[in-house]
Protein backbone atom coordinates (compact mmCIF):
# COMPACT_ATOMS: atom_id res chain seq x y z
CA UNK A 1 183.18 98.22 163.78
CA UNK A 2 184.92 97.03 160.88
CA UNK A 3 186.71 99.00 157.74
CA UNK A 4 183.33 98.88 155.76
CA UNK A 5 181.18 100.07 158.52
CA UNK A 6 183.71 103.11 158.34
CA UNK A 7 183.26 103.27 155.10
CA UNK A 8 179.58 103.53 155.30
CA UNK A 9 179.83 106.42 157.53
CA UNK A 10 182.54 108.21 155.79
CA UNK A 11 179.55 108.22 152.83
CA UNK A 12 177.03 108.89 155.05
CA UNK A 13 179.01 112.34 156.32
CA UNK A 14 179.68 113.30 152.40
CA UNK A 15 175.79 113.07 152.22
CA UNK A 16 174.97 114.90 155.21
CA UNK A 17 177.61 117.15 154.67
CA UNK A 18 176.37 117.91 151.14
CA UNK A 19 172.65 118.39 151.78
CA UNK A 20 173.45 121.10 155.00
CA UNK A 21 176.04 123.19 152.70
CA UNK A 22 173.03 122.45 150.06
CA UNK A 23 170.34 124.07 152.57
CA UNK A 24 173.01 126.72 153.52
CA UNK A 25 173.46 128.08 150.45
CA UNK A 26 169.30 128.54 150.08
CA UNK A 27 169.18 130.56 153.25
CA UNK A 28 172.25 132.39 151.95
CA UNK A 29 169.96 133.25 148.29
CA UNK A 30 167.38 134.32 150.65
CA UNK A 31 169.47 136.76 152.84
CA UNK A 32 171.16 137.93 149.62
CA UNK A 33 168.43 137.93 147.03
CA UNK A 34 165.22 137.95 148.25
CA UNK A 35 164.85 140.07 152.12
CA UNK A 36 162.97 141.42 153.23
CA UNK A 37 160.22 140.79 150.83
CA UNK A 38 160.49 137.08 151.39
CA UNK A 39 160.76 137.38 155.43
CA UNK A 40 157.89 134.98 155.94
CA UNK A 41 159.96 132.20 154.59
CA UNK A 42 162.89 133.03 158.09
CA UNK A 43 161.67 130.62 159.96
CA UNK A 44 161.27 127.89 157.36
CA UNK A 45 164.85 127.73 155.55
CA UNK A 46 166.54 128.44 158.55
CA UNK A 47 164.78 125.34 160.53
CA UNK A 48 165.87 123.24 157.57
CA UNK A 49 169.06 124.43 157.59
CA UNK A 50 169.63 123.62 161.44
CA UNK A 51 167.95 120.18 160.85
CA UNK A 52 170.62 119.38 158.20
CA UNK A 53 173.58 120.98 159.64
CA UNK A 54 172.67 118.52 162.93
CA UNK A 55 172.07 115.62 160.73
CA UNK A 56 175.46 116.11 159.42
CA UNK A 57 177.20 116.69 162.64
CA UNK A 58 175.56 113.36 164.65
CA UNK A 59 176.70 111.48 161.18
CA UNK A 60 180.49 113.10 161.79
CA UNK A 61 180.35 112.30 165.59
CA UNK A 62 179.53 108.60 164.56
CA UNK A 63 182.31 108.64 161.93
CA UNK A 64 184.67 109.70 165.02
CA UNK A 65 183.57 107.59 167.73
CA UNK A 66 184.34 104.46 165.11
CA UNK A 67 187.48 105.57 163.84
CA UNK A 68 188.40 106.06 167.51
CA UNK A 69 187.23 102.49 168.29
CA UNK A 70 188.96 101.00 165.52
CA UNK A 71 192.63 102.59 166.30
């Protein structure tokens, strides 16, 4: 691992980072807003949500494990 592969994953977190606090804040409009007419759509939003909060931490556990190989 060099600096730019770091840097590649430090942008690669942002993303993932972004797109879970992104899916987070629909399941939060559908807690808030729209239950429990909309309950159908639980299972759905909150999948999606785990998906992309997982994406984002295997991205960050990358970002680690090459930051710790490069000190």
């Amino acid at each position: 691992m060099n600096a730019e592969d770091i840097r590649v994953l430090e942008k690669d977190v942002k993303k993932t980072k972004r797109l879970a606090s992104e899916q987070a804040m629909e399941l939060h409009d559908l807690i808030e807003d729209r239950l429990p007419e909309a309950y159908e759509e639980i299972l759905g939003i909150a999948t999606a949500t785990y998906v992309a909060c997982k994406n984002w931490d295997d991205a960050n556990k990358k970002l680690l494990a090459a930051q710790a190989e490069l000190a």
